[in-house]
Structure formats: structure tokens, C-alpha cells
Protein backbone atom coordinates (compact mmCIF):
# COMPACT_ATOMS: atom_id res chain seq x y z
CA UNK A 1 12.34 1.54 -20.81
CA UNK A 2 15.69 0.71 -21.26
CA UNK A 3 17.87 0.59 -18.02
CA UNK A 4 19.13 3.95 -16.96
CA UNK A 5 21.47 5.00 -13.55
CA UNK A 6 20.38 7.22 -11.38
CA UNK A 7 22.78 10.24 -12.39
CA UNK A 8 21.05 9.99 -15.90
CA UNK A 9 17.05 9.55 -14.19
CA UNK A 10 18.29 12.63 -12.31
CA UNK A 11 19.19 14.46 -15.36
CA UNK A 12 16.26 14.05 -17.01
CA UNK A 13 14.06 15.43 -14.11
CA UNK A 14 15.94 18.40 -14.21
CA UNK A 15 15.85 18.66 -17.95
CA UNK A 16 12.00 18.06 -17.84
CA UNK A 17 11.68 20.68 -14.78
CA UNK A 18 13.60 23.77 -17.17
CA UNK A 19 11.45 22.52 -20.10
CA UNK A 20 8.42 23.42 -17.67
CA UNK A 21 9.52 26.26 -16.46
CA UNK A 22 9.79 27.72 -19.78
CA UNK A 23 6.75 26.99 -20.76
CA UNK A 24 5.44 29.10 -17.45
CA UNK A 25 7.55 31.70 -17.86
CA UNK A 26 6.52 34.92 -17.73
CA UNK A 27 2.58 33.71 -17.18
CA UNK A 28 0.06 36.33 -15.97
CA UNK A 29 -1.21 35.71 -12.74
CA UNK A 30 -4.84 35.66 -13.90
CA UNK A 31 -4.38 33.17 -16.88
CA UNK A 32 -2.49 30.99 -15.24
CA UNK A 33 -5.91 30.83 -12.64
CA UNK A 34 -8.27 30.71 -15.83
CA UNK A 35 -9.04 27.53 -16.84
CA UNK A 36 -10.86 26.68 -20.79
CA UNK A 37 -14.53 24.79 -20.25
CA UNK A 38 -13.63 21.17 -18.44
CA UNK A 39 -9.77 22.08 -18.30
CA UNK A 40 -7.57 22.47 -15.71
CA UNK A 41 -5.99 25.91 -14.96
CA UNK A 42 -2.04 26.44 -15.04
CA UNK A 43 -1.95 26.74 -11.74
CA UNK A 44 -3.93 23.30 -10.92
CA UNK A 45 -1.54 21.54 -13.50
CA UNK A 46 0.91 22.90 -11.11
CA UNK A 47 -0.55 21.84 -7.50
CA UNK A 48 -1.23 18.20 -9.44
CA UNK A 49 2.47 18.18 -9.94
CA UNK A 50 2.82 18.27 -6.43
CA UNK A 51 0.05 15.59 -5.57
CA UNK A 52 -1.93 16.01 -2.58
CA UNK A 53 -0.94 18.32 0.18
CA UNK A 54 1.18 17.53 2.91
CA UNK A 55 2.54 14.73 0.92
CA UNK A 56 5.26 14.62 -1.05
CA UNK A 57 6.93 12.48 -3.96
CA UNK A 58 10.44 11.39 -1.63
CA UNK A 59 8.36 9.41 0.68
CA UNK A 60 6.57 7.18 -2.58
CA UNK A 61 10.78 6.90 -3.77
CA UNK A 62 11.79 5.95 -0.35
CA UNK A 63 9.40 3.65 0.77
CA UNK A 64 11.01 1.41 -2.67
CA UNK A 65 14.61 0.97 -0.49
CA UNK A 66 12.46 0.41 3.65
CA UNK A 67 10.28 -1.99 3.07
CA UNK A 68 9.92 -5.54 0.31
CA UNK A 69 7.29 -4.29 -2.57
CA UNK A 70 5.48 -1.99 -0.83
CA UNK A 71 2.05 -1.25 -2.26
CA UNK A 72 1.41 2.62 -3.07
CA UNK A 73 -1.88 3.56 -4.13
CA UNK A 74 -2.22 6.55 -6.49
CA UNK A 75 -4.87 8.90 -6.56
CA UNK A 76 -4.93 9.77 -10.32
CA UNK A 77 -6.66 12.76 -12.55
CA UNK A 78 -7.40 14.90 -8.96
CA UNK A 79 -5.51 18.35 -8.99
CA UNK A 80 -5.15 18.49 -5.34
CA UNK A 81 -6.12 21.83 -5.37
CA UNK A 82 -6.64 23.03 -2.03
CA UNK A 83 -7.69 26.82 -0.78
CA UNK A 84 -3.56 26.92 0.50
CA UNK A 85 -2.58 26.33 -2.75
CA UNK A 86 -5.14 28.62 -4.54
CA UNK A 87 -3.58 31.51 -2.81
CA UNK A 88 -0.34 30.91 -3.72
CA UNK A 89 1.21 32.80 -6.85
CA UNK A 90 1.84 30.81 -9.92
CA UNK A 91 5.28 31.75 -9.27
CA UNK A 92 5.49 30.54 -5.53
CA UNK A 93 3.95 26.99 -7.18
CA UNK A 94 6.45 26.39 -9.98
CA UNK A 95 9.49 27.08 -7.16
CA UNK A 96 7.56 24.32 -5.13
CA UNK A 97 7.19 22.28 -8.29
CA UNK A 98 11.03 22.97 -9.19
CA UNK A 99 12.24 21.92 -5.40
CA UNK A 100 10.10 18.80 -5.46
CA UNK A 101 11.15 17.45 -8.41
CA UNK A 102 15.28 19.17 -7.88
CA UNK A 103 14.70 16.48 -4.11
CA UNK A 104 13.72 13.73 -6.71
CA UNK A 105 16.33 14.21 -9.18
CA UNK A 106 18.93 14.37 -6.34
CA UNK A 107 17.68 11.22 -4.85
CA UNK A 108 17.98 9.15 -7.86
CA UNK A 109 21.32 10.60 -8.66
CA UNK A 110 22.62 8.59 -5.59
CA UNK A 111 20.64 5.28 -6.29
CA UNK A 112 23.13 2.13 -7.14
CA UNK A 113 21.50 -0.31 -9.76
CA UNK A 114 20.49 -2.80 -7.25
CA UNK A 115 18.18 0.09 -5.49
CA UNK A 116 16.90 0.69 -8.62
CA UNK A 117 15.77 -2.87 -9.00
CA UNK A 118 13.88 -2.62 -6.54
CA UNK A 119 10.08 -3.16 -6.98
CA UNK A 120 6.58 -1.86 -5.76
CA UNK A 121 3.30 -3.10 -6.32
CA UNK A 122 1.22 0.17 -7.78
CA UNK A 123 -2.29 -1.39 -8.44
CA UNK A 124 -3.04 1.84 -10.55
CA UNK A 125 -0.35 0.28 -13.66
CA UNK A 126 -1.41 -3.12 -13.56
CA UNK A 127 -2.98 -3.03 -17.19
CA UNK A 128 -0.56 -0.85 -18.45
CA UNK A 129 2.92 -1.84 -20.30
CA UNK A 130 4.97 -1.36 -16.71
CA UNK A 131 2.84 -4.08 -14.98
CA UNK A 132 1.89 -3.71 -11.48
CA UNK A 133 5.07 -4.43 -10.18
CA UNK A 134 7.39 -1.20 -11.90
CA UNK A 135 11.03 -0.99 -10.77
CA UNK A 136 12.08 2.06 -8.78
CA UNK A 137 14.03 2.98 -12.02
CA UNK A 138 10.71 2.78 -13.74
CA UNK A 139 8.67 4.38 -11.32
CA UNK A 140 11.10 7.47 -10.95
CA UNK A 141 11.27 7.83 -15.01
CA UNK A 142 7.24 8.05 -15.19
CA UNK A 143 7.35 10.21 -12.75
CA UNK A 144 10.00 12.98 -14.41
CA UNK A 145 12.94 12.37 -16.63
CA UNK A 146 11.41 10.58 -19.83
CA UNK A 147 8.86 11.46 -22.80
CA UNK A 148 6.64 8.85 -20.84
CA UNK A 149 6.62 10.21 -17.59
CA UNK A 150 3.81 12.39 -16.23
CA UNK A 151 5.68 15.65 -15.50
CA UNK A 152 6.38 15.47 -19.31
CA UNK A 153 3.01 14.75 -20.31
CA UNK A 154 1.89 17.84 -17.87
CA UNK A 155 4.23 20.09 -19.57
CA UNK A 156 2.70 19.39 -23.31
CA UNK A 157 -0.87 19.81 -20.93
CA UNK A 158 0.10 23.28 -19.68
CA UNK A 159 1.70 24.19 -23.53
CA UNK A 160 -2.03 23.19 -24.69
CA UNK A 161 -3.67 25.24 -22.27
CA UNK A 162 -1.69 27.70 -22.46
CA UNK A 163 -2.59 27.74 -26.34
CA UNK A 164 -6.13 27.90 -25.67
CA UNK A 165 -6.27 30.89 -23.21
CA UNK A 166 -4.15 32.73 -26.04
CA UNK A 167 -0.79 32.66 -24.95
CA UNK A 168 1.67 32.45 -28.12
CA UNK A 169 3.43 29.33 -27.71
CA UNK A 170 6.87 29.60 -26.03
């Protein structure tokens, strides 16, 4: 990944976050809960966006800038869908999704490069191209913000979906 500030992580996210909320637009509450066999309903894509509940992504950022490589441990390919969330509208999750990522984007916006240096060790990317050690610049653009990060990746998910339950591609 070639080395990005803050303002321009930041503007990604948001990009990334309208992208996504076109693709929802307008989404029927019962397809978005309908899921095709072994596929993960709209609305789960959603609450896996958020990660698991109670948690949120500002406290993974933050913990980059109060403490030396930290170690965060990711729980990956889990939906984190709880009954809470399965109640809530699919609109009610995309504003959650949409204010998580809008704290995220903000965040970075404010990071000087030397923040951004900063590392972590994530044990989940240690055979991957970012190494176990990713940069807080790194770690924000696979998060939101780039064609490799995993709100991205969700997005093209929820367009497939989408696809499959019969919903013209938007």
C-alpha cells in the first residue's frame, strides 16, 4: 500500500461507506433478512461490519497510539449476529454501520504520519502480504478506504447477494 495521510484514509472510508449505502438502498426489509443456502443475509453482512457487540472499531485504532505494538486478536468470518441486532431494521444497521465507520474516518483524518507508523502485532495477517506487524495506516486502509480493505470486499459481498435474492443490481 503506498503511504497515504490520514485526511486521504479518511476519505476513502467515507467514499467506501456511500458506495455501501447505495448498494442497500432502498432494500426490503425481508430480503435484506433472507439469506441464499450457506450465505450470509444483508443484514448479517451488516452486523459483521460492526464486529461483535459492545465493541467497537475506535478502541482496535486507539489502542495503535496507548500502548508499544499491542497485540489485537481478530475474530474473523463470524457475523456477530446477536438477537439485539436481529431486531433491528436494516435501516437502523446501515446508520450504525455509517456512524462507525464516519468515527473511523474522522479519527484518521487527524492522525500525523508518525501515528500512522505506528505498529500492532495482529496474529490473524501474519501469512498474508501485510505481515503480522501492519502499520496503523495499513490497518485503517484494510479496514475501509481501499479496494483491499474489508468494508470494500463486504460491499461487492452484499452486491452478490443481493444478485442472488433477485435484486437488479444498483
Amino acid at each position: 500500500m503506498a503511504t497515504t495521510t490520514g485526511a486521504q484514509l479518511a476519505h476513502g472510508i467515507r467514499q467506501d461507506i456511500q458506495e455501501l449505502k447505495k448498494v442497500c438502498a432502498g432494500l426490503d426489509e425481508s430480503i435484506a433478512s433472507s439469506a441464499p443456502a450457506g450465505r450470509w443475509s444483508p443484514k448479517e453482512i451488516l452486523s459483521h461490519l460492526l464486529g461483535p457487540e459492545g465493541s467497537r472499531l475506535l478502541p482496535i485504532l486507539t489502542v495503535f497510539l496507548d500502548q508499544d505494538t499491542p497485540r489485537i486478536d481478530i475474530e474473523a468470518e463470524n457475523p456477530f449476529f446477536s438477537e439485539n441486532r436481529a431486531r433491528m431494521s436494516f435501516a437502523q444497521l446501515i446508520s450504525e454501520v455509517e456512524r462507525e465507520y464516519g468515527r473511523m474516518a474522522e479519527f484518521a483524518a487527524g492522525l500525523s504520519r508518525e501515528q500512522l507508523d505506528r505498529k500492532a502485532r495482529i496474529p490473524m495477517l501474519k501469512d498474508t502480504p501485510f505481515g503480522e506487524y501492519p502499520t496503523l495506516e495499513v490497518w485503517i486502509g484494510l479496514l475501509g478506504g481501499s479496494e483491499q480493505s474489508h468494508l470494500h470486499f463486504h460491499t461487492g459481498q452484499m452486491r452478490e447477494i443481493m444478485g442472488e435474492l433477485g435484486v437488479p443490481p444498483r
